[in-house]
Protein backbone atom coordinates (compact mmCIF):
# COMPACT_ATOMS: atom_id res chain seq x y z
CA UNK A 1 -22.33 -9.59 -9.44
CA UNK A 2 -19.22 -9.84 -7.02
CA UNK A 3 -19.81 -13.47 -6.90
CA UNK A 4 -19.52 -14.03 -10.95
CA UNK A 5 -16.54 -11.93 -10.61
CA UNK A 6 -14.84 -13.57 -8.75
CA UNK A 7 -15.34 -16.76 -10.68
CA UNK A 8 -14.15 -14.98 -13.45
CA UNK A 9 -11.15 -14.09 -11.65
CA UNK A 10 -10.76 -17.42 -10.38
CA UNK A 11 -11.22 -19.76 -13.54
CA UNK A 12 -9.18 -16.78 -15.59
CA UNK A 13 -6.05 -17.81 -12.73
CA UNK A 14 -6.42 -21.03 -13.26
CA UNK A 15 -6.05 -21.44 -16.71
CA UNK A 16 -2.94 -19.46 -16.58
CA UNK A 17 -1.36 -21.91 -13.89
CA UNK A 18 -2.77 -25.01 -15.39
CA UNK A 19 -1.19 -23.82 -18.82
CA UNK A 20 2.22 -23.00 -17.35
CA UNK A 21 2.18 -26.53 -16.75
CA UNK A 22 0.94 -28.48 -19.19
CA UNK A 23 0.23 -27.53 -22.84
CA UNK A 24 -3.32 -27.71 -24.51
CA UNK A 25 -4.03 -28.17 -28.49
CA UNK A 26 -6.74 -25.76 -29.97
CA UNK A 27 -9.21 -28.87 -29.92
CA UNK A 28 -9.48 -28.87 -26.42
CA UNK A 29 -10.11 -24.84 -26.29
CA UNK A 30 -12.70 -25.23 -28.56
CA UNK A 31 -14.49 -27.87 -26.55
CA UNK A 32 -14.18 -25.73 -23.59
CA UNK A 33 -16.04 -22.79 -25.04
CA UNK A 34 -18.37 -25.17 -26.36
CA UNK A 35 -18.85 -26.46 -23.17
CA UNK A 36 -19.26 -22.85 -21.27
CA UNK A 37 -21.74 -21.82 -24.44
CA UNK A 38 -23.97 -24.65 -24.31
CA UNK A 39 -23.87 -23.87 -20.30
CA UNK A 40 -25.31 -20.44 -20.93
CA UNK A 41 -27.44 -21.77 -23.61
CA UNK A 42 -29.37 -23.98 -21.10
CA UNK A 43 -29.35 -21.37 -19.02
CA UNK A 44 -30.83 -18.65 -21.13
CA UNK A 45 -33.87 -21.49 -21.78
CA UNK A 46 -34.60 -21.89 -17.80
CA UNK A 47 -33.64 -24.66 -16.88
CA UNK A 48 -33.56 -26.11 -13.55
CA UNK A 49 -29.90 -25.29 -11.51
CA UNK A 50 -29.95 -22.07 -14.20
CA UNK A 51 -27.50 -20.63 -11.41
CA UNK A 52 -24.99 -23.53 -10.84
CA UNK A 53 -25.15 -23.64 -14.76
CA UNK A 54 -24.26 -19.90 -15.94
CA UNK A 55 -21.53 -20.07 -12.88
CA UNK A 56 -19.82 -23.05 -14.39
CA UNK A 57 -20.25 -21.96 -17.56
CA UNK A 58 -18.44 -18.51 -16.70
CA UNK A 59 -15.91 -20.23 -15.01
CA UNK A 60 -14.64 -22.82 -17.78
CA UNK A 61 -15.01 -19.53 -20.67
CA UNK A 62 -12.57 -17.83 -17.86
CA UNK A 63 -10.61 -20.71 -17.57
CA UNK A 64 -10.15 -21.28 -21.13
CA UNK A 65 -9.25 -17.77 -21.50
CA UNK A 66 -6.28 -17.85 -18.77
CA UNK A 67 -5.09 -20.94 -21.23
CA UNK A 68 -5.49 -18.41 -24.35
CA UNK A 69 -3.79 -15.95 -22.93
CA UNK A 70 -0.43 -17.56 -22.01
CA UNK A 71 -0.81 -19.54 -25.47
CA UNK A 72 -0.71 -16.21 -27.00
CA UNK A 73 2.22 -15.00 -24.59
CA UNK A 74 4.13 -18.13 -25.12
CA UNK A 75 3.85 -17.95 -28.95
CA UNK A 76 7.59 -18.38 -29.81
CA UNK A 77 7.21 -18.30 -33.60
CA UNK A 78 8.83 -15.36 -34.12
CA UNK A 79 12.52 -16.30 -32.20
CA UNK A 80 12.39 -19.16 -35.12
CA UNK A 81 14.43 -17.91 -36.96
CA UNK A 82 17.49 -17.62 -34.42
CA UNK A 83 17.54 -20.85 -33.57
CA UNK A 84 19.62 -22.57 -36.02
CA UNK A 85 21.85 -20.00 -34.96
CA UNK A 86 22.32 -21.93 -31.79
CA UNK A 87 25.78 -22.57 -30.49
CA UNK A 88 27.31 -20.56 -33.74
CA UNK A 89 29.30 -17.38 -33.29
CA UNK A 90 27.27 -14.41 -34.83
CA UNK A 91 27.43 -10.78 -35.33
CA UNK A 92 23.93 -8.84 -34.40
CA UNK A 93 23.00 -4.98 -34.07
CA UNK A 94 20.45 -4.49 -31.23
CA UNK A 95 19.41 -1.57 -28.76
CA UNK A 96 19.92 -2.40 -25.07
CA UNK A 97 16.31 -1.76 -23.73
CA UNK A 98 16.51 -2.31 -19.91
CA UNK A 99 19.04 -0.62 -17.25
CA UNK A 100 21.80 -2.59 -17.50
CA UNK A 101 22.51 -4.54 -13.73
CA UNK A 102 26.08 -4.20 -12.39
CA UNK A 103 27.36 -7.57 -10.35
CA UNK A 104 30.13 -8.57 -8.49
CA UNK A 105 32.03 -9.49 -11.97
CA UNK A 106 30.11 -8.64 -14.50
CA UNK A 107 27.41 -6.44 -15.97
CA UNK A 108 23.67 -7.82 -17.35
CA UNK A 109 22.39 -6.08 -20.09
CA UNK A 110 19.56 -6.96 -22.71
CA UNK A 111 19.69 -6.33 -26.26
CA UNK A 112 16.76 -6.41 -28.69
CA UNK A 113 16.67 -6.95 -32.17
CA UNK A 114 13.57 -6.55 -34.02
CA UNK A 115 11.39 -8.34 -31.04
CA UNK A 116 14.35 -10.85 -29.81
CA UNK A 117 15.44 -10.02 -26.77
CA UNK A 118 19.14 -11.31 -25.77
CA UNK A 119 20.54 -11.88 -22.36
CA UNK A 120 24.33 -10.46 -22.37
CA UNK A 121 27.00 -10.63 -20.14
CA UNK A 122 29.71 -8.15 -20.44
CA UNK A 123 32.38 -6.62 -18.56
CA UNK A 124 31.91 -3.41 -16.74
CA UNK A 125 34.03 -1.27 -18.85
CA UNK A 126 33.74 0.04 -21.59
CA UNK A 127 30.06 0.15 -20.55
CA UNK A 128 26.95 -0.12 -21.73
CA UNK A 129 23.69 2.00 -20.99
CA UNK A 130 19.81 1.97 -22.00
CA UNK A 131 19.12 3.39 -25.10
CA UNK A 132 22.49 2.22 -26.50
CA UNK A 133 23.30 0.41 -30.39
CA UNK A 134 25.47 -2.18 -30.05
CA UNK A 135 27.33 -4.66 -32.34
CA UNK A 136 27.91 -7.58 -30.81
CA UNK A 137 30.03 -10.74 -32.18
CA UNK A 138 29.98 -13.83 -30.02
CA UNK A 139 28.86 -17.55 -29.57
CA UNK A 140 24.98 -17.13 -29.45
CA UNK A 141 23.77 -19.86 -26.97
CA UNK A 142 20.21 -21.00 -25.16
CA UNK A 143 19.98 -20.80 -21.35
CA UNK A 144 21.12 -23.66 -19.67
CA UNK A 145 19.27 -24.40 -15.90
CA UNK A 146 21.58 -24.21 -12.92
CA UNK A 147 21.47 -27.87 -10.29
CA UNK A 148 18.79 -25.82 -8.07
CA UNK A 149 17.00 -22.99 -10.20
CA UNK A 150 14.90 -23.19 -13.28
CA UNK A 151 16.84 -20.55 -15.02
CA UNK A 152 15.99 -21.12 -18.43
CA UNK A 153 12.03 -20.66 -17.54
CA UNK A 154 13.10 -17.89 -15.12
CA UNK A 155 14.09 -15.54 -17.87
CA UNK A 156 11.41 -16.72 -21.27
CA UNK A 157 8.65 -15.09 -18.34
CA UNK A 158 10.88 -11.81 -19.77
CA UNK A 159 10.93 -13.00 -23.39
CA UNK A 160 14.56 -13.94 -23.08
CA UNK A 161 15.56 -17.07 -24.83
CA UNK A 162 19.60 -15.99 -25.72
CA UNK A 163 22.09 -15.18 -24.30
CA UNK A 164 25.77 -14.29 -24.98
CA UNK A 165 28.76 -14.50 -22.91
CA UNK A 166 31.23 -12.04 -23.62
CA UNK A 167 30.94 -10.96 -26.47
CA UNK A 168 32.87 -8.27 -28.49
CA UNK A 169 31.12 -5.30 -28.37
CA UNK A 170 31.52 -1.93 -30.57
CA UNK A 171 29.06 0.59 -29.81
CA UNK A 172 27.48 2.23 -32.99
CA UNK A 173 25.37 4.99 -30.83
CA UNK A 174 23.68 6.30 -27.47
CA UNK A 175 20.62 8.02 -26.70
CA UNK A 176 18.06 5.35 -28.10
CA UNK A 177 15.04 4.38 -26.47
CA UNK A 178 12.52 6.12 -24.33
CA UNK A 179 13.87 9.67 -23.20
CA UNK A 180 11.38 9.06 -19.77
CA UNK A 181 13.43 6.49 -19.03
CA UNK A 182 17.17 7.54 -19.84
CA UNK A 183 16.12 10.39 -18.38
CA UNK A 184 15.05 8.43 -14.93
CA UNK A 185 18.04 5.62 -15.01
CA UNK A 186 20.46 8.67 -15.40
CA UNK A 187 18.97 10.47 -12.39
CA UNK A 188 19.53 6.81 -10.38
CA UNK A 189 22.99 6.90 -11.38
CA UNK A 190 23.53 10.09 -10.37
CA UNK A 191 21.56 9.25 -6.43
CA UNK A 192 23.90 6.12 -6.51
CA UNK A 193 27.39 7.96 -7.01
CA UNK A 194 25.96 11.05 -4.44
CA UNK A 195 25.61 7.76 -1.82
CA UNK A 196 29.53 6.69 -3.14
CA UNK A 197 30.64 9.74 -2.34
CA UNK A 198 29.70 9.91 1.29
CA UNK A 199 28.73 6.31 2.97
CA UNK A 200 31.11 3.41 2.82
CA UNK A 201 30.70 -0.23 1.70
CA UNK A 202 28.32 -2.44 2.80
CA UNK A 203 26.61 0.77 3.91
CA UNK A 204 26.13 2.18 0.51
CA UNK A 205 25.47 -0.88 -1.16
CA UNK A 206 22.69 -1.76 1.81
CA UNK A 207 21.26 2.34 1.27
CA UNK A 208 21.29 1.74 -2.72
CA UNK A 209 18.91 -1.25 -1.74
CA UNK A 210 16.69 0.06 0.48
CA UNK A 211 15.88 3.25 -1.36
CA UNK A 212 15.93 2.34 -4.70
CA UNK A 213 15.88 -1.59 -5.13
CA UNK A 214 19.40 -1.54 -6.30
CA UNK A 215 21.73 -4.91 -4.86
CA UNK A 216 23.97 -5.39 -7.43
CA UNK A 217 26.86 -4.61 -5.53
CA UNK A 218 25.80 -5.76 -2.17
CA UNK A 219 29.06 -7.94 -1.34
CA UNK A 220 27.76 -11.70 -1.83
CA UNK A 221 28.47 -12.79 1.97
CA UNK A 222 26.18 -10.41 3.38
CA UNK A 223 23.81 -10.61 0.40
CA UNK A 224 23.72 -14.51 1.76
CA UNK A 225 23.30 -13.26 5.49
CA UNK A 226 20.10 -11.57 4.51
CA UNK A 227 18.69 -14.69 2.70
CA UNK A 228 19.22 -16.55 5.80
CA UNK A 229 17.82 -14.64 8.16
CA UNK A 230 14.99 -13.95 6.25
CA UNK A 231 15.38 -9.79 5.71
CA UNK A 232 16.26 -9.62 2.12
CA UNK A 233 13.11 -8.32 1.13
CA UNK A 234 14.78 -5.18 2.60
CA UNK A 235 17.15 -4.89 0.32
CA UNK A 236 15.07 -5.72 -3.24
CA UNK A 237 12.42 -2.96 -2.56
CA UNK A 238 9.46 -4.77 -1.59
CA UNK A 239 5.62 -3.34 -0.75
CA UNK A 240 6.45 -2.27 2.67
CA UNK A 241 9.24 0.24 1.00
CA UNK A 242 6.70 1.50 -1.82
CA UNK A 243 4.11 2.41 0.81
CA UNK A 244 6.27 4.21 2.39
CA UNK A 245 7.58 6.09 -0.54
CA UNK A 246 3.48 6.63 -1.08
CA UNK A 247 2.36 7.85 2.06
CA UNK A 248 5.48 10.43 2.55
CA UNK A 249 4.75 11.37 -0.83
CA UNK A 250 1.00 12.24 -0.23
CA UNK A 251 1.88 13.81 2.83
CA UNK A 252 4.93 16.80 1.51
CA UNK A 253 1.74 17.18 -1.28
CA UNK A 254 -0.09 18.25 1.47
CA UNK A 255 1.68 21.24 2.14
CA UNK A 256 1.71 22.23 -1.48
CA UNK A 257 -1.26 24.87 -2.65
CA UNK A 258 -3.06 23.02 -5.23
CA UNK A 259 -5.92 21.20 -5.65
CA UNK A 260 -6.51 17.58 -3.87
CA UNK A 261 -7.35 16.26 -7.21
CA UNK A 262 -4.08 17.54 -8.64
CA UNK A 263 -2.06 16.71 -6.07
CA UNK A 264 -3.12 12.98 -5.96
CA UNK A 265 -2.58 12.84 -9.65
CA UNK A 266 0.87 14.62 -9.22
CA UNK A 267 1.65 11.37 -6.45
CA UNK A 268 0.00 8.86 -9.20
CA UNK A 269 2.90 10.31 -11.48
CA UNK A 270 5.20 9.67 -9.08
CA UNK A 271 4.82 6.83 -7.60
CA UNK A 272 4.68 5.30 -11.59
CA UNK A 273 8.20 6.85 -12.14
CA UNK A 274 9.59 5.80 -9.43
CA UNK A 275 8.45 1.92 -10.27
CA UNK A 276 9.96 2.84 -13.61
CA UNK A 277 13.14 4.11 -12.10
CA UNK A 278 13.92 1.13 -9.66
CA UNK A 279 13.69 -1.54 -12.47
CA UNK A 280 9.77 -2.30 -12.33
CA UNK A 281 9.73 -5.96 -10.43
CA UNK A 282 6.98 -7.71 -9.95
CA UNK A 283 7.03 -6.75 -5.88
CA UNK A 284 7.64 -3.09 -7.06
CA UNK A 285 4.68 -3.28 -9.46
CA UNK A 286 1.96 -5.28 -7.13
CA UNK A 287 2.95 -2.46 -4.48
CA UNK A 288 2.44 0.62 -6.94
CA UNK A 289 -0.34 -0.63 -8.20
CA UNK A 290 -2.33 -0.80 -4.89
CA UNK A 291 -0.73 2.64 -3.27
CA UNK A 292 -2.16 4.18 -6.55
CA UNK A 293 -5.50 2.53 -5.64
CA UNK A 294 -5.04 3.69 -2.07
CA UNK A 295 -4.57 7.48 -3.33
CA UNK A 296 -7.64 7.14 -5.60
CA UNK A 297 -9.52 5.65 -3.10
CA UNK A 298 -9.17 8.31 -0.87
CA UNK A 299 -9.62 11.28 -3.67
CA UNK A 300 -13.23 9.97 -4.27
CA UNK A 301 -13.99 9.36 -0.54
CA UNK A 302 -14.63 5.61 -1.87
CA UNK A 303 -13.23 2.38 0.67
CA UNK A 304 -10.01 0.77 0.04
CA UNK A 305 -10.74 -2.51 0.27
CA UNK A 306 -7.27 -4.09 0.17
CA UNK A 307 -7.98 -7.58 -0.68
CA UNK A 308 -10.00 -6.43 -3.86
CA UNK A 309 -6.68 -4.03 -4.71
CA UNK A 310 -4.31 -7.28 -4.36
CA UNK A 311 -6.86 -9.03 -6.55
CA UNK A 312 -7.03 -6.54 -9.01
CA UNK A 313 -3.32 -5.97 -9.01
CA UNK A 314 -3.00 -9.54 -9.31
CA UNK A 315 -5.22 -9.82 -12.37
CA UNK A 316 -3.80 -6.27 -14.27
CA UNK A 317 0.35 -8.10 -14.01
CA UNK A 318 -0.81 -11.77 -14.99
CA UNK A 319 -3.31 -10.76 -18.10
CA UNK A 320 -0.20 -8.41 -19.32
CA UNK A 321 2.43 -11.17 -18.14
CA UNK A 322 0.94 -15.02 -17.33
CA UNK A 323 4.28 -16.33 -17.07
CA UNK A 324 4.89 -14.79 -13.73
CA UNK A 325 2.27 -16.99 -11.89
CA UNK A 326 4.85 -19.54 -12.02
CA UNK A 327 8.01 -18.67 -13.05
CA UNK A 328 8.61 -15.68 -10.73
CA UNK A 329 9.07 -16.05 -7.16
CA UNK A 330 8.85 -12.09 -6.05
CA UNK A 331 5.57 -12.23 -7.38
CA UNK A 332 4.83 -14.96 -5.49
CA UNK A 333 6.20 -14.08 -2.42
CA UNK A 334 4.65 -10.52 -2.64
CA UNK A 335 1.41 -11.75 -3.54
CA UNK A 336 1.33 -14.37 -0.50
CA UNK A 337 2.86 -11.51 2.32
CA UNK A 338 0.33 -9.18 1.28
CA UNK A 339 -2.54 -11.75 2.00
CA UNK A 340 -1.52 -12.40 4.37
CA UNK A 341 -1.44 -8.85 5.96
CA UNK A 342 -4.88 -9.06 5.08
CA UNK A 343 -6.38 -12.35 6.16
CA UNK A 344 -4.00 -12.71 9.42
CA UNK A 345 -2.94 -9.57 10.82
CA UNK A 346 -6.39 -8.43 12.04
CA UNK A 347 -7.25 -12.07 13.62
CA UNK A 348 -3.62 -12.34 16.12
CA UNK A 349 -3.50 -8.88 16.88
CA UNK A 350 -5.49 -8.89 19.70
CA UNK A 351 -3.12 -11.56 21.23
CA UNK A 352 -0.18 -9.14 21.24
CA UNK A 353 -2.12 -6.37 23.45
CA UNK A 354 0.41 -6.82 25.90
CA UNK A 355 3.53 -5.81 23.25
CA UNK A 356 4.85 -2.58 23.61
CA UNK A 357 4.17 -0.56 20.96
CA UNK A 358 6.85 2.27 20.60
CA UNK A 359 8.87 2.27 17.67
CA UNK A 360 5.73 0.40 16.28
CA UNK A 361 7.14 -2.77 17.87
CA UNK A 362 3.78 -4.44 18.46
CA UNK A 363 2.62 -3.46 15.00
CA UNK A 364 5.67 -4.94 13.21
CA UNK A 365 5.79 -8.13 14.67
CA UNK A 366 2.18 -9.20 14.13
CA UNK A 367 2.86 -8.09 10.27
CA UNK A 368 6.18 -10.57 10.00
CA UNK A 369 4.22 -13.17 11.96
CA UNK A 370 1.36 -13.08 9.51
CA UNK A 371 3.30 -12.36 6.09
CA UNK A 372 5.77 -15.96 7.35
CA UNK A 373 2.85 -17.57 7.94
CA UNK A 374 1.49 -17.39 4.48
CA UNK A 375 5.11 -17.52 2.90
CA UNK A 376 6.60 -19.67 4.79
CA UNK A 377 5.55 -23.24 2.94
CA UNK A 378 6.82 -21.01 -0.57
CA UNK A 379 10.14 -20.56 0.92
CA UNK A 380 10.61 -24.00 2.44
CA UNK A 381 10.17 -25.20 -1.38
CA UNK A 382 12.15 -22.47 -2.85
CA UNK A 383 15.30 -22.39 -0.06
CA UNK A 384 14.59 -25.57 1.54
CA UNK A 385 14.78 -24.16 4.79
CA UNK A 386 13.44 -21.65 7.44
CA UNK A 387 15.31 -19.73 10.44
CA UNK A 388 13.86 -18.61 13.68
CA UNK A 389 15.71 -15.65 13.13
CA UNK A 390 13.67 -13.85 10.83
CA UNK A 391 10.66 -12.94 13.66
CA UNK A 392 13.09 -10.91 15.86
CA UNK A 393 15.58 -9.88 12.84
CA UNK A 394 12.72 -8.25 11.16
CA UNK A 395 11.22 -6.97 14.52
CA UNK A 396 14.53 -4.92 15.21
CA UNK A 397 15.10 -3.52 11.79
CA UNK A 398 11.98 -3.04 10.83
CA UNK A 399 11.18 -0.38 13.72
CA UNK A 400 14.34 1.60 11.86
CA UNK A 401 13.62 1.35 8.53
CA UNK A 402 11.56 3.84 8.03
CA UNK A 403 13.77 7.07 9.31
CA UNK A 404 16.88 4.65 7.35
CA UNK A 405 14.89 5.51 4.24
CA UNK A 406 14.47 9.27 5.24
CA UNK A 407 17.57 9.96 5.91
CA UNK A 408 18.91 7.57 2.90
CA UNK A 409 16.31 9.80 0.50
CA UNK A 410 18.23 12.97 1.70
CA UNK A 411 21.51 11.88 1.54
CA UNK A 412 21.38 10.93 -2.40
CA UNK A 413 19.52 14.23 -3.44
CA UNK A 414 21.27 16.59 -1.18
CA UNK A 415 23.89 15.30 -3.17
CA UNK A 416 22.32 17.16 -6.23
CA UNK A 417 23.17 20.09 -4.95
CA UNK A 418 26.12 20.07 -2.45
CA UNK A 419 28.49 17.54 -1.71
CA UNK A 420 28.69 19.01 2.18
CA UNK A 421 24.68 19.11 2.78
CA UNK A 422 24.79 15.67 1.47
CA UNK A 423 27.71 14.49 4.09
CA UNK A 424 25.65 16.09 6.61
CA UNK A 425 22.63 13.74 6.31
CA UNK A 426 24.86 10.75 5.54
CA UNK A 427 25.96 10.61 9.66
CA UNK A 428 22.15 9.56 10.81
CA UNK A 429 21.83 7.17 7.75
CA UNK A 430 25.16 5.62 8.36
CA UNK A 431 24.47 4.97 12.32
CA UNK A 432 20.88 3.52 11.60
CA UNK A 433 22.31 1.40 8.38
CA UNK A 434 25.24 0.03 10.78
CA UNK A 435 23.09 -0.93 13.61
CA UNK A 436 20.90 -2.49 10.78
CA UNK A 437 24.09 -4.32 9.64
CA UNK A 438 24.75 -5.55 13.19
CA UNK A 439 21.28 -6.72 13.67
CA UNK A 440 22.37 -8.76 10.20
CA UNK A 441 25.45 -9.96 11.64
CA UNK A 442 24.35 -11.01 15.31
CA UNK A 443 21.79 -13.12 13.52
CA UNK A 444 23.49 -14.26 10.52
């Protein structure tokens, strides 16, 4: 049974990829399920092979599923009707339905219209939030592809195939949308400014990162200084930031008087929100979606078996999104680090006996020496280059990171209730964030 599943698994993958890119008519779908049914059809009589035959036969119904699916998420019939609108100024109502992202110039927002979703760009003020009706008036334009990044394919694996560029904006009313969520986005604001208030820049900026996924403002030299050293999965909230959001979440439940059953469910809640409130990225999803797995796993006394979890992870994000197989490199890149956590980490670590282990030294250098190992031909194709730096960049701040995010944690939601309390647990954080930065800088 585990082996048909994962030929299941396998053909249902490959179908997706294969259809991101090239394109298949319905003809050739229906001769593939032909194909797999006169398979099982042979096999249900007893013929000889009958294994090899119902395996292949599974396998090329899987495959021509993956291929159905991203048909059916590729479907752009229903944008039709925008596009002889391209290049033409327009006026369009719309509810921005995603937190909008602050940059360096200029804020990102996404406004929907009965299904459409557009890409604006705005200025921060006045400014826009989630849940917000805007008319907007402006030249209504396709994405065009920058010299090194596919951007137009980067944002259609979100549905976006608009933008606008400044546009004039008059806001007809607030409060739209899902009250979860403006209730969660406010509630980030509100953690960012407490962080303003008491930690300077880069430190806040690097803080806003590491606890929440939020690098919008992180100035755009030292943004590049992370890229190059190889650390910026640091600063856009990746797996090894979730799980330790999970585990310290499990463990203050602990102390709590209730059931185990309710507190793991309370901690399933929470570690859902919490995607919710730092965007929801593909890294940020693949991470939740095993610590959940992890919790439940331990609730029923079953084993976590991680590389089934990443599989299963894997499958859930690519049947609801195929797009991202392709088109989104976090997913990529989280998929591949995680495997290789798996498949390496347990093989080498026996070589690095002799490491000292304090601070969890040992333990974090055979993880970035097995998650670069599987990345590292991804980011050779994506950046075009790899640094030497990363190994002992990562070894030195990722011994800190954890007690950076404790102290980070406090600092925002003391500032909930006292500016002072708040100030008081910004010293540690700002210490461990600067000698973070240095590490950064004596690198970089």
């Amino acid at each position: 049974m585990r082996n048909l599943a994962i030929i299941v698994l396998f053909g249902f993958f490959t179908g997706v990829a294969f259809r991101s890119f090239f394109v298949f008519d319905l003809e050739f779908l229906i001769l593939l399920f032909f194909i797999a049914s006169a398979l099982g059809l042979i096999f249900w009589r007893g013929a000889n092979f009958g294994f090899i035959l119902i395996q292949a036969a599974i396998f090329l119904a899987a495959f021509g599923l993956g291929i159905l699916r991203y048909e059916i998420q590729d479907n752009k019939e229903y944008i039709s009707a925008l596009k002889p609108e391209i290049g033409h100024s327009i006026e369009i109502s719309g509810i921005i339905v995603e937190d909008p992202q602050k940059l360096d110039k200029f804020t990102r927002a996404i406004l929907k219209k009965d299904g459409v979703k557009i890409l604006l760009t705005v200025p921060h003020y006045p400014e826009v939030n989630y849940g917000d009706t805007l008319t907007i008036q402006g030249k209504f334009e396709e994405p065009q592809n920058f010299s090194d990044f596919d951007w137009k394919n980067y944002l259609t694996k979100d549905d976006i195939y608009f933008e606008m560029f400044l546009p004039k904006i008059t806001k007809q009313e607030s409060g739209g949308g899902s009250a979860i969520k403006r209730f969660l986005f406010s509630v980030k604001h509100k953690f960012l400014d407490n962080l303003s208030k008491v930690l300077p820049e880069p430190h806040r900026s690097f803080l806003a990162g590491v606890t929440i996924g939020e690098r919008a403002s992180l100035p755009q030299n030292l943004e590049e200084d992370f890229r190059n050293i190889g650390v910026i999965h640091l600063v856009v909230l990746s797996g090894y930031n979730i799980s330790i959001v999970s585990e310290n979440t499990i463990k203050v439940l602990g102390y709590l008087p209730v059931a185990k059953t309710a507190r793991t469910i309370i901690a399933t809640i929470g570690v859902i929100l919490f995607a919710i409130l730092t965007g929801g990225s593909a890294t940020v999803v693949r991470a939740a979606i095993m610590g959940i797995l992890i919790l439940w796993a331990r609730e029923t006394g079953k084993i976590y078996q991680a590389l089934s979890a990443l599989v299963f992870a894997a499958f859930l994000m690519v049947l609801i999104n195929p797009k991202i197989v392709r088109f989104d490199a976090s997913f990529q890149l989280s998929f591949l680090a995680t495997a290789g956590l798996i498949f390496v980490s347990p093989r080498i670590e026996k070589y690095f006996s002799w490491f000292p282990n304090f601070w969890k030294l040992r333990e974090n250098l055979v993880s970035t020496l097995s998650t670069q190992i599987f990345v590292l031909p991804l980011l050779i194709y994506l950046g075009g280059n790899f640094s030497w730096r990363t190994i002992p960049a990562n070894l030195m701040i990722l011994s800190a990171m954890p007690i950076t995010m404790f102290f980070g944690f406090l600092t925002g939601l003391a500032g909930f209730t006292s500016y002072y309390l708040s100030w008081f647990f910004a010293w540690p954080a700002y210490w461990l964030l600067a000698y973070e930065l240095w590490v950064v800088k004596i690198f970089s």
